[in-house]
C-alpha atoms as a PDB file:
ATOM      1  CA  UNK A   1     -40.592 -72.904  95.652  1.00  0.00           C
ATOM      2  CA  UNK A   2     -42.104 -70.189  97.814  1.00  0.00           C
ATOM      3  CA  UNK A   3     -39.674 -69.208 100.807  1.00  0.00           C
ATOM      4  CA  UNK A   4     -40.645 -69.433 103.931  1.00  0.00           C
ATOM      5  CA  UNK A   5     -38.890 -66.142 104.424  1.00  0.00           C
ATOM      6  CA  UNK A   6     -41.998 -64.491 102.006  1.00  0.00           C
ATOM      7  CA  UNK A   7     -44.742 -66.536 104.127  1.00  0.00           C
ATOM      8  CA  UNK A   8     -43.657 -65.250 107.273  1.00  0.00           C
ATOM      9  CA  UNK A   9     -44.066 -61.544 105.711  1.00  0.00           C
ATOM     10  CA  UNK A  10     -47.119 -62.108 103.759  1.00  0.00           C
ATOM     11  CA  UNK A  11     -48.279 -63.269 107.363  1.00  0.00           C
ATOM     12  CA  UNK A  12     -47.125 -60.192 109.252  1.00  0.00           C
ATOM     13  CA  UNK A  13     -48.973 -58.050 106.295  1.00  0.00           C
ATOM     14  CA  UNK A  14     -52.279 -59.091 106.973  1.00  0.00           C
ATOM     15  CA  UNK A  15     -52.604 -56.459 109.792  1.00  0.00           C
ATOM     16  CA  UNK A  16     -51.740 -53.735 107.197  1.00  0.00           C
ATOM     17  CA  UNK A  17     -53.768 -55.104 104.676  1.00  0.00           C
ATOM     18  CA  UNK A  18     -57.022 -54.335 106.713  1.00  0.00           C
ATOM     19  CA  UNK A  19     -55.795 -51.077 107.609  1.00  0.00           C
ATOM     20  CA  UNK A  20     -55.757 -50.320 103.982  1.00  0.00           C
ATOM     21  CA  UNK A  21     -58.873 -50.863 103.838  1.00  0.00           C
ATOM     22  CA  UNK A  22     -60.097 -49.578 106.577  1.00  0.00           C
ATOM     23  CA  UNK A  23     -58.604 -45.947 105.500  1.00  0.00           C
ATOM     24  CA  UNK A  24     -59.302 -46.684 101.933  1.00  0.00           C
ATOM     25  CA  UNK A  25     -63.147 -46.945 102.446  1.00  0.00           C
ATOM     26  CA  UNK A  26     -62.631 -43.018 104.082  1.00  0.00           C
ATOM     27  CA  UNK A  27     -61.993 -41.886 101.001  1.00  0.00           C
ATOM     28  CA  UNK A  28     -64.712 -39.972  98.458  1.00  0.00           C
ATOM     29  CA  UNK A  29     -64.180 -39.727  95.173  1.00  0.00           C
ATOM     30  CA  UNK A  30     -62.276 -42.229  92.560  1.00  0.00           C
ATOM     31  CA  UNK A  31     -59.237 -40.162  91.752  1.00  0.00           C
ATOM     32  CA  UNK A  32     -58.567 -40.241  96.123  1.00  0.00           C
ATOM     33  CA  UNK A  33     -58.622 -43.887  95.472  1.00  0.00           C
ATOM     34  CA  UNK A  34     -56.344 -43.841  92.677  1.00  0.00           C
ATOM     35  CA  UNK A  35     -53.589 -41.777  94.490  1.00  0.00           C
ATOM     36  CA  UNK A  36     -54.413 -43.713  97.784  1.00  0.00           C
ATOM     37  CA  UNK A  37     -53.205 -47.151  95.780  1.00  0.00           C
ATOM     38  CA  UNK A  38     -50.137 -45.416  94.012  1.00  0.00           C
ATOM     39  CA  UNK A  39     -48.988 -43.740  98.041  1.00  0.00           C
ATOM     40  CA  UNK A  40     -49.359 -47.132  99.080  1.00  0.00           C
ATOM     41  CA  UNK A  41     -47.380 -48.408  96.200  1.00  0.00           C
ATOM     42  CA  UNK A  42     -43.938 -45.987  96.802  1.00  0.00           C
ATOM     43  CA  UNK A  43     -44.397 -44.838 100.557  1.00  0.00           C
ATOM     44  CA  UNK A  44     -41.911 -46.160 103.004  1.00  0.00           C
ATOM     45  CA  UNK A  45     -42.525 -48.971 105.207  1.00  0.00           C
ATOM     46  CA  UNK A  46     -42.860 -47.281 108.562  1.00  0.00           C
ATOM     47  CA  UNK A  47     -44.959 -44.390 106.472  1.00  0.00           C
ATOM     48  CA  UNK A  48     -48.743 -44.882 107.596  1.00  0.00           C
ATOM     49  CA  UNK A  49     -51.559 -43.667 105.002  1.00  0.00           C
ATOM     50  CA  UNK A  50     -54.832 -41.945 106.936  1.00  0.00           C
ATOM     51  CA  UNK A  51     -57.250 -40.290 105.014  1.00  0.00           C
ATOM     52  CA  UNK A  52     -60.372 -37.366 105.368  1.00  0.00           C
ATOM     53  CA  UNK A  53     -58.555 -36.303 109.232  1.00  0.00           C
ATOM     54  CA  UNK A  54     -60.752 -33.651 110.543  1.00  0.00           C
ATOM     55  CA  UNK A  55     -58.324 -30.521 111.473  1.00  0.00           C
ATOM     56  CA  UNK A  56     -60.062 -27.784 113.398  1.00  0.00           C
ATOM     57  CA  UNK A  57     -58.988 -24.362 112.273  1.00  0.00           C
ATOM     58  CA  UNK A  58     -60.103 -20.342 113.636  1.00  0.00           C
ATOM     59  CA  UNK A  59     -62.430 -20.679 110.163  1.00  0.00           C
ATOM     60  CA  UNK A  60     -64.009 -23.895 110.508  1.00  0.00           C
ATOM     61  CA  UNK A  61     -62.954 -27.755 110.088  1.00  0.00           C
ATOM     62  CA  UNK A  62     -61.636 -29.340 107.136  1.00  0.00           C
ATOM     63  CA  UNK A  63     -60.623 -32.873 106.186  1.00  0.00           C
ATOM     64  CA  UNK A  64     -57.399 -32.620 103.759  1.00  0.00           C
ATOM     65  CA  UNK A  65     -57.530 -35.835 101.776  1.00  0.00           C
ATOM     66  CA  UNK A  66     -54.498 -37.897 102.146  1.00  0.00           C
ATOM     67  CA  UNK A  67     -52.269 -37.713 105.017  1.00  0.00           C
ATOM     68  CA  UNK A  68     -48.739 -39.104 105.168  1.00  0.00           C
ATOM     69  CA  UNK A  69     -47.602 -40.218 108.566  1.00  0.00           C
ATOM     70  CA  UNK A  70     -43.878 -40.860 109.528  1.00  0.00           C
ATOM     71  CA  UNK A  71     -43.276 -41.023 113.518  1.00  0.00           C
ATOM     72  CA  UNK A  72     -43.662 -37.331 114.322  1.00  0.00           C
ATOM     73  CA  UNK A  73     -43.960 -36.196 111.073  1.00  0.00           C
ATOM     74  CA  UNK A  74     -47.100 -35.466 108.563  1.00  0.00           C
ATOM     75  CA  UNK A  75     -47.859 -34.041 105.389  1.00  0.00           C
ATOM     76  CA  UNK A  76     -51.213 -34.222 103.081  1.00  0.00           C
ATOM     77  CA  UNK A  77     -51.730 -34.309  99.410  1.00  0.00           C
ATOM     78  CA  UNK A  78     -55.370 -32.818  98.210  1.00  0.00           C
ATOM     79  CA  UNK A  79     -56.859 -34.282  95.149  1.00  0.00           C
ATOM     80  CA  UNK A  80     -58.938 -31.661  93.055  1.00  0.00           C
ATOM     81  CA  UNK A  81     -60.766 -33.038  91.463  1.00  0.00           C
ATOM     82  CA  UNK A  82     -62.702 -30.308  88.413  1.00  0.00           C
ATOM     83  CA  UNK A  83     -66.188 -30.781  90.075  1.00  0.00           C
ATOM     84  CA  UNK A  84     -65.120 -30.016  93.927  1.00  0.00           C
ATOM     85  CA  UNK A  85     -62.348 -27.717  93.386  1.00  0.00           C
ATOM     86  CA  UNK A  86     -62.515 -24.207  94.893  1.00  0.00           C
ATOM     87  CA  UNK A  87     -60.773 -21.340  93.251  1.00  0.00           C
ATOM     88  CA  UNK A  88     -57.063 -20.825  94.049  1.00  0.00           C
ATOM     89  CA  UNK A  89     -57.059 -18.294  96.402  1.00  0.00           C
ATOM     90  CA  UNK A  90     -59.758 -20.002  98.594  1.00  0.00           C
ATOM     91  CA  UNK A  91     -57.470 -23.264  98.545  1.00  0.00           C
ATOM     92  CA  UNK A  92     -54.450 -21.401  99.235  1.00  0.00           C
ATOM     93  CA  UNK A  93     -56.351 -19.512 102.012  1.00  0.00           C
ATOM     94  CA  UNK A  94     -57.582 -23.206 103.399  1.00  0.00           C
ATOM     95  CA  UNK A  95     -54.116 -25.258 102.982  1.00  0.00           C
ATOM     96  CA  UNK A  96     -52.527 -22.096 105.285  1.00  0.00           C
ATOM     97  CA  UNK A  97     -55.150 -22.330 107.951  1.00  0.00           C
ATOM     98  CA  UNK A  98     -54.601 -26.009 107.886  1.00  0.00           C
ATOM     99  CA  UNK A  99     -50.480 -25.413 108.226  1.00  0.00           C
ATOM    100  CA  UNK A 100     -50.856 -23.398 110.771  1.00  0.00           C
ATOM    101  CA  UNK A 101     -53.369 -24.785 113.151  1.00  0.00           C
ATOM    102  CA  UNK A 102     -51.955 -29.015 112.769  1.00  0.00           C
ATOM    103  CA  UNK A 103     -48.672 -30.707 113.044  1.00  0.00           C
ATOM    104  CA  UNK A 104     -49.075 -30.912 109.108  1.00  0.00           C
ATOM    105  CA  UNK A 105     -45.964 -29.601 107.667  1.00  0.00           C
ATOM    106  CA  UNK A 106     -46.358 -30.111 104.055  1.00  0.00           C
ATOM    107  CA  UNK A 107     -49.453 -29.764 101.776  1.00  0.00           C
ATOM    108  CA  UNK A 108     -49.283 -30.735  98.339  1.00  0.00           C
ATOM    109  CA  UNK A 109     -52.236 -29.970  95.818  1.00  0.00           C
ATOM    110  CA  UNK A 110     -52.517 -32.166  92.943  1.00  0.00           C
ATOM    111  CA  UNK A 111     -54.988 -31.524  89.751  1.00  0.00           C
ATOM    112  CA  UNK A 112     -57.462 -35.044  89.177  1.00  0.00           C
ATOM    113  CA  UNK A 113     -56.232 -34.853  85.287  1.00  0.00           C
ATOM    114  CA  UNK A 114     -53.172 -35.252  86.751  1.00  0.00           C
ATOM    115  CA  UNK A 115     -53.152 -37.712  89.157  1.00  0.00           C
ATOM    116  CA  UNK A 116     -55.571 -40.076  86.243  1.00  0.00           C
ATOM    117  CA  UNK A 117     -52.469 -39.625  83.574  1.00  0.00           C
ATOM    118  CA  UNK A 118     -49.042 -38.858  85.566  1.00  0.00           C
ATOM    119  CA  UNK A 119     -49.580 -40.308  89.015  1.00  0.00           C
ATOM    120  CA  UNK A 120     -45.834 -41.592  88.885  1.00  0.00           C
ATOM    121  CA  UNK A 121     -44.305 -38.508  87.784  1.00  0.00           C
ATOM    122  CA  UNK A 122     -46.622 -36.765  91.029  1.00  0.00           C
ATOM    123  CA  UNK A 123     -45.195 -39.597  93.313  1.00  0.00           C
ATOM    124  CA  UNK A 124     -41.399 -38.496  91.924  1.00  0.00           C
ATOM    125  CA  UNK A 125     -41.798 -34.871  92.722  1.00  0.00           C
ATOM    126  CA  UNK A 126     -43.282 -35.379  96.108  1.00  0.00           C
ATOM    127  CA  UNK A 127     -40.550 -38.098  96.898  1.00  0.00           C
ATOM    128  CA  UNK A 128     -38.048 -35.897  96.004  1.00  0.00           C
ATOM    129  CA  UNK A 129     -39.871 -32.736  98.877  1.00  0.00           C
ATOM    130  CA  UNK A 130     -40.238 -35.373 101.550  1.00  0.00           C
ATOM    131  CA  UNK A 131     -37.966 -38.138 101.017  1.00  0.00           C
ATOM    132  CA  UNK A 132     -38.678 -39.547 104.342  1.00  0.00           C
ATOM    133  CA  UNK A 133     -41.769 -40.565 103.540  1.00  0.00           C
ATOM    134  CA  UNK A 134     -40.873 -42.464 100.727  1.00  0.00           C
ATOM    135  CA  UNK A 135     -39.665 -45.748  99.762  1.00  0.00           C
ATOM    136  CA  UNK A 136     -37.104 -43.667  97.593  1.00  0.00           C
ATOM    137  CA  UNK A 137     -35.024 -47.104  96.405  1.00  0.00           C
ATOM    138  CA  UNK A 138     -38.607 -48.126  94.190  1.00  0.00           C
ATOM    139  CA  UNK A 139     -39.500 -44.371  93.470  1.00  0.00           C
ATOM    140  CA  UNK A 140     -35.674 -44.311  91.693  1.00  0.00           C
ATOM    141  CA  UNK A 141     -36.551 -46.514  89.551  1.00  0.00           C
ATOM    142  CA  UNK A 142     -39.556 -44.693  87.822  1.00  0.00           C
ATOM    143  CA  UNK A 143     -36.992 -41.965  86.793  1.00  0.00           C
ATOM    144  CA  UNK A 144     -36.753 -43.104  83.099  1.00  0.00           C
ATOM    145  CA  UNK A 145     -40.560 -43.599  82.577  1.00  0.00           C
ATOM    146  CA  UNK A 146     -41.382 -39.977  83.825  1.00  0.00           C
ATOM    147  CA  UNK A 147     -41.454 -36.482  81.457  1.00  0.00           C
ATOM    148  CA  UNK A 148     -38.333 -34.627  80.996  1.00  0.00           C
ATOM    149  CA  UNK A 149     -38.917 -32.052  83.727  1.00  0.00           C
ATOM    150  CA  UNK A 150     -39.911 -34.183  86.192  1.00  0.00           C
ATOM    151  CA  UNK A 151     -36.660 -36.224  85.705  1.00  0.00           C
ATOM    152  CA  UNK A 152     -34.593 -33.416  86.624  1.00  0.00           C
ATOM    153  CA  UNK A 153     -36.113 -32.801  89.867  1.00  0.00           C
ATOM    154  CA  UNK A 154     -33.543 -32.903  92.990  1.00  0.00           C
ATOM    155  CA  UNK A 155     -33.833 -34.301  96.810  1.00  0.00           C
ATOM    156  CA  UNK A 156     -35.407 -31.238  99.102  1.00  0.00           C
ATOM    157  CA  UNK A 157     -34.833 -28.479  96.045  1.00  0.00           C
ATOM    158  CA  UNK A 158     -36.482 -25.445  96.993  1.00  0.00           C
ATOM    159  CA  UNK A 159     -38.722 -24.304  93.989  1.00  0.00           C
ATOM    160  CA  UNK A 160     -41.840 -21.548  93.778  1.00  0.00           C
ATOM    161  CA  UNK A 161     -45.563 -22.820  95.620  1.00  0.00           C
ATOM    162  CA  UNK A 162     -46.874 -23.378  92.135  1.00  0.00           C
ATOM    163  CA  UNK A 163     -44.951 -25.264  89.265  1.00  0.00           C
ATOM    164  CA  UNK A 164     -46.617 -25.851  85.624  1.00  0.00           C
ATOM    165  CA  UNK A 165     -44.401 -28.506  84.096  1.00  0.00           C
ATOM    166  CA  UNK A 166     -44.419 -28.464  80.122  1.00  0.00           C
ATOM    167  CA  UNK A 167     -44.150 -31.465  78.291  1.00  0.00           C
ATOM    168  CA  UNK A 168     -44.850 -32.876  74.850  1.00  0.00           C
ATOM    169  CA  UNK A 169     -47.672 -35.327  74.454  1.00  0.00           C
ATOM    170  CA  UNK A 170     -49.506 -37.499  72.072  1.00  0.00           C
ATOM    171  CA  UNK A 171     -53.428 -36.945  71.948  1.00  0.00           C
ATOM    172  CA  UNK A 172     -55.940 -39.627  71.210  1.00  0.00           C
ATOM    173  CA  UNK A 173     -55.146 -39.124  67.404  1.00  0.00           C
ATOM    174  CA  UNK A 174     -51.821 -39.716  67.699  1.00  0.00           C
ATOM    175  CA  UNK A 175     -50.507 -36.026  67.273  1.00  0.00           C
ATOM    176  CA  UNK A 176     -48.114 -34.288  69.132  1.00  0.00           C
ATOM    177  CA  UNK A 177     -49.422 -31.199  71.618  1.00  0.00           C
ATOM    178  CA  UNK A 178     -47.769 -29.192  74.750  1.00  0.00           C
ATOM    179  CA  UNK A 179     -49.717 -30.660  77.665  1.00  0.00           C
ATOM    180  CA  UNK A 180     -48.658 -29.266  81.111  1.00  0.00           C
ATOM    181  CA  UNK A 181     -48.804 -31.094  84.600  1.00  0.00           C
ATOM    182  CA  UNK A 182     -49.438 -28.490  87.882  1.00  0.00           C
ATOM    183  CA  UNK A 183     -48.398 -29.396  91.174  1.00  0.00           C
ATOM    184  CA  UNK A 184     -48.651 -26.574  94.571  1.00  0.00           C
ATOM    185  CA  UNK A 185     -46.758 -27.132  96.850  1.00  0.00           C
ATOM    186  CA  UNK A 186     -46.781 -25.375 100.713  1.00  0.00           C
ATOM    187  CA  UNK A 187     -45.057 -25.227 103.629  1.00  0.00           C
ATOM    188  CA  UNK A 188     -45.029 -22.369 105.942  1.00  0.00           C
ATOM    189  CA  UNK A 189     -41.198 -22.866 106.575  1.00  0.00           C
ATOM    190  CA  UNK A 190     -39.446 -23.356 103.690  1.00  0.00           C
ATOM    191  CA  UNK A 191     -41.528 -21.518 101.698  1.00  0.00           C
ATOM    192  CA  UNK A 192     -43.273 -18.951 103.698  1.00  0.00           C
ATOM    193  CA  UNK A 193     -45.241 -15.756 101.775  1.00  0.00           C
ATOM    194  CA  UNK A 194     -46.702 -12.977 103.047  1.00  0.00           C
ATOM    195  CA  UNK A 195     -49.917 -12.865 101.686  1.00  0.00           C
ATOM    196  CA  UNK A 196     -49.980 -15.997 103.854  1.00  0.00           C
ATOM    197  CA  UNK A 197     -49.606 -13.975 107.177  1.00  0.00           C
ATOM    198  CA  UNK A 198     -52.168 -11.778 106.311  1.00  0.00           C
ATOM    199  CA  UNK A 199     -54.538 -14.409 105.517  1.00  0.00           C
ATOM    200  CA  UNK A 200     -54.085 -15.582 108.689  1.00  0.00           C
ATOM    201  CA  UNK A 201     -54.243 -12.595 110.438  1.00  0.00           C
ATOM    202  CA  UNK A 202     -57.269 -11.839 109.217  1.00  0.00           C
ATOM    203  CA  UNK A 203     -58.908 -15.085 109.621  1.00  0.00           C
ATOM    204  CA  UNK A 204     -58.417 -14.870 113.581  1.00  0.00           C
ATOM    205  CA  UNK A 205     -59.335 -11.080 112.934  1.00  0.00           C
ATOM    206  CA  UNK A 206     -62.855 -12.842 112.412  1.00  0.00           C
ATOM    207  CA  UNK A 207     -63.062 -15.757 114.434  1.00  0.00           C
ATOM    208  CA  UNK A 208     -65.881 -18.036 113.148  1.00  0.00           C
ATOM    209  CA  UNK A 209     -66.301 -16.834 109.761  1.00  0.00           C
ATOM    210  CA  UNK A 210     -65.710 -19.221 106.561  1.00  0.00           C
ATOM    211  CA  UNK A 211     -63.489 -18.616 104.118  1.00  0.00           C
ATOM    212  CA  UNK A 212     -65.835 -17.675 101.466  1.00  0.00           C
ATOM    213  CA  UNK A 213     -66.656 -14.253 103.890  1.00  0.00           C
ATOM    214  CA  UNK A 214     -63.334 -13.525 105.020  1.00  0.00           C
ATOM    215  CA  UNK A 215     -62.055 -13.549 101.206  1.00  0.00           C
ATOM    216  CA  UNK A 216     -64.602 -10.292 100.707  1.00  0.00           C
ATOM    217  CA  UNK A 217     -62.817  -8.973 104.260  1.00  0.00           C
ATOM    218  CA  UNK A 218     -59.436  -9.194 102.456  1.00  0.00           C
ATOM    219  CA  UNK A 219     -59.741  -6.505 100.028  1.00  0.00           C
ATOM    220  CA  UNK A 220     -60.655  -4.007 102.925  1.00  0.00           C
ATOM    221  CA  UNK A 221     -57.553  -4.308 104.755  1.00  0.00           C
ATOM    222  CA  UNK A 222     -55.422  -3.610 101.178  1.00  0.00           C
ATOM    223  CA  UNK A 223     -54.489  -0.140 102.715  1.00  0.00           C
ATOM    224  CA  UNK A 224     -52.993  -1.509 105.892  1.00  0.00           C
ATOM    225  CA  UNK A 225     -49.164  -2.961 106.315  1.00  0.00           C
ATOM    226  CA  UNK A 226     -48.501  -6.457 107.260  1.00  0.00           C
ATOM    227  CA  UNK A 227     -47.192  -4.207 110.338  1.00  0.00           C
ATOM    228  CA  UNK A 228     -50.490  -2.636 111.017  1.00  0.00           C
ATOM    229  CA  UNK A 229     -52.154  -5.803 110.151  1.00  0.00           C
ATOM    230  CA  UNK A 230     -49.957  -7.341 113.321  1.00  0.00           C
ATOM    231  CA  UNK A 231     -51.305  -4.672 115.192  1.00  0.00           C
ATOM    232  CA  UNK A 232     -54.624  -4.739 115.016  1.00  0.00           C
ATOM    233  CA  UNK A 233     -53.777  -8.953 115.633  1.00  0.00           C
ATOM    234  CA  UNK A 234     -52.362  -8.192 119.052  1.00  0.00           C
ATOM    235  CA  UNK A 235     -55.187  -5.668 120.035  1.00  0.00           C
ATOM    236  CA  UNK A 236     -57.184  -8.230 119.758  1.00  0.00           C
ATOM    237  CA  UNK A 237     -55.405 -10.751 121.484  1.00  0.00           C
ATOM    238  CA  UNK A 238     -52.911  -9.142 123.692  1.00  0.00           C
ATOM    239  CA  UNK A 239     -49.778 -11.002 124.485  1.00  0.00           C
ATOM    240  CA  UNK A 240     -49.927 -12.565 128.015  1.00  0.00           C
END
C-alpha cells in the first residue's frame, strides 16, 4: 500500500521535476547530461542544479557547465569532453578568470572518459570538497563500490589542483591494466597559486583580449616579479 506520506511528496516534486528539465535541456553535449542526472542523483535537497550561466569576465564571457547552488553558495563542475577541450593552461587561465570575477567558489574539471566510466567515484571526491552541497548520507553509501584511492578520500582534505588517481582495471578482454582517473580542482582560497595572480594581472593588463592572445602576452612578462607585475596593475588602475 502506497503511503499517503509518499503521495504528498511525489506531489510537492512535480515543481522540481520541470525544473529539471528545464535546466537539463541547457545543456550541450551527452556526457553534461550524464553528470547532470548523477548531481541530481547525490546533491542535497535544498542544492539547486543550473546549467551553461553566462559569467562576464575582463577576457570575455563564458558559460561553465554545471553549477551547484546552495543559499549563498556556488560551485561548477566543467565536463571536457576530448573534442571541446582546450589545453590546460588555457582552462586553468579560464576557471581563474571565472573565480575571480563570480560568487563561484569552487571549480571542478572533470575528463568525459571519466565522468562515462567513474561518475560515482567523481560524485565521492567532490562530496567530500563541498559537503554542503551534497546529500552526503546516499553519497556514503557508494564508498565500497568506488576504486581504492577514491575510498580514502577525507571531508574538506586539502590536496594539490590536479590529482591522477591510479587504479587497476579490467579492459574489454578481460585483462588487467593501470587505468588512471584525473580530477582539477580550484579555488582561489584554499588553494591559491601564483601563476594564478599573474594570470590575472595580466588579463586586466589587456582588457578585452581572449585568452588565446593574452597566453602569447604571458611569456613577455617572464622577466618581471609578481611585485612588478602588481605594479604595473596599479599604474593602470590606481587605487581610489
Amino acid at each position: 500500500m502506497i503511503s499517503k506520506e509518499l503521495i504528498t511528496d511525489l506531489i510537492e516534486n512535480k515543481v522540481q521535476t520541470s525544473d529539471f528539465w528545464d535546466k537539463r535541456e541547457l545543456l550541450e553535449s551527452p556526457i553534461e547530461e550524464y553528470m547532470f542526472d548523477e548531481l541530481f542523483k547525490y546533491k542535497s535537497h535544498e542544492t539547486e542544479l543550473h546549467a551553461q550561466q553566462t559569467i562576464k569576465t575582463i577576457s570575455g564571457n563564458f558559460r561553465p557547465d554545471i553549477v551547484l547552488k546552495n543559499g549563498n553558495k556556488l560551485i561548477a563542475i566543467e565536463c571536457d569532453g576530448k573534442d571541446f577541450h582546450e589545453d590546460d593552461f588555457y582552462d586553468e587561465w579560464r576557471d581563474v578568470l571565472i573565480l575571480s570575477s563570480s560568487k563561484i567558489e569552487t571549480i571542478f574539471r572533470l575528463r568525459g572518459r571519466d565522468i562515462n566510466s567513474k561518475p560515482k567515484d567523481l560524485i565521492y571526491f567532490m562530496a567530500n570538497k563541498e559537503p554542503d552541497f551534497f546529500n552526503i548520507d546516499m553519497v556514503l553509501r557508494l564508498k565500497n563500490s568506488l576504486i581504492p584511492p577514491i575510498q580514502k578520500c577525507k571531508p574538506n582534505y586539502k590536496s594539490e589542483t590536479s590529482e591522477f588517481f591510479e587504479f587497476e582495471d579490467l579492459n574489454e578482454a578481460g585483462k588487467e591494466y593501470t587505468n588512471g582517473l584525473v580530477i582539477n580542482w580550484r579555488n582561489i582560497e584554499r588553494n591559491s597559486s601564483d601563476i594564478w595572480i599573474r594570470q590575472l594581472l595580466i588579463s586586466y593588463l589587456h582588457p578585452g583580449e581572449k585568452i588565446k592572445e593574452l597566453k602569447e602576452h604571458f611569456s613577455k612578462y617572464n622577466s618581471l616579479t609578481s611585485d612588478e607585475l602588481e605594479d604595473l596593475y596599479y599604474t593602470k588602475y590606481p587605487r581610489k
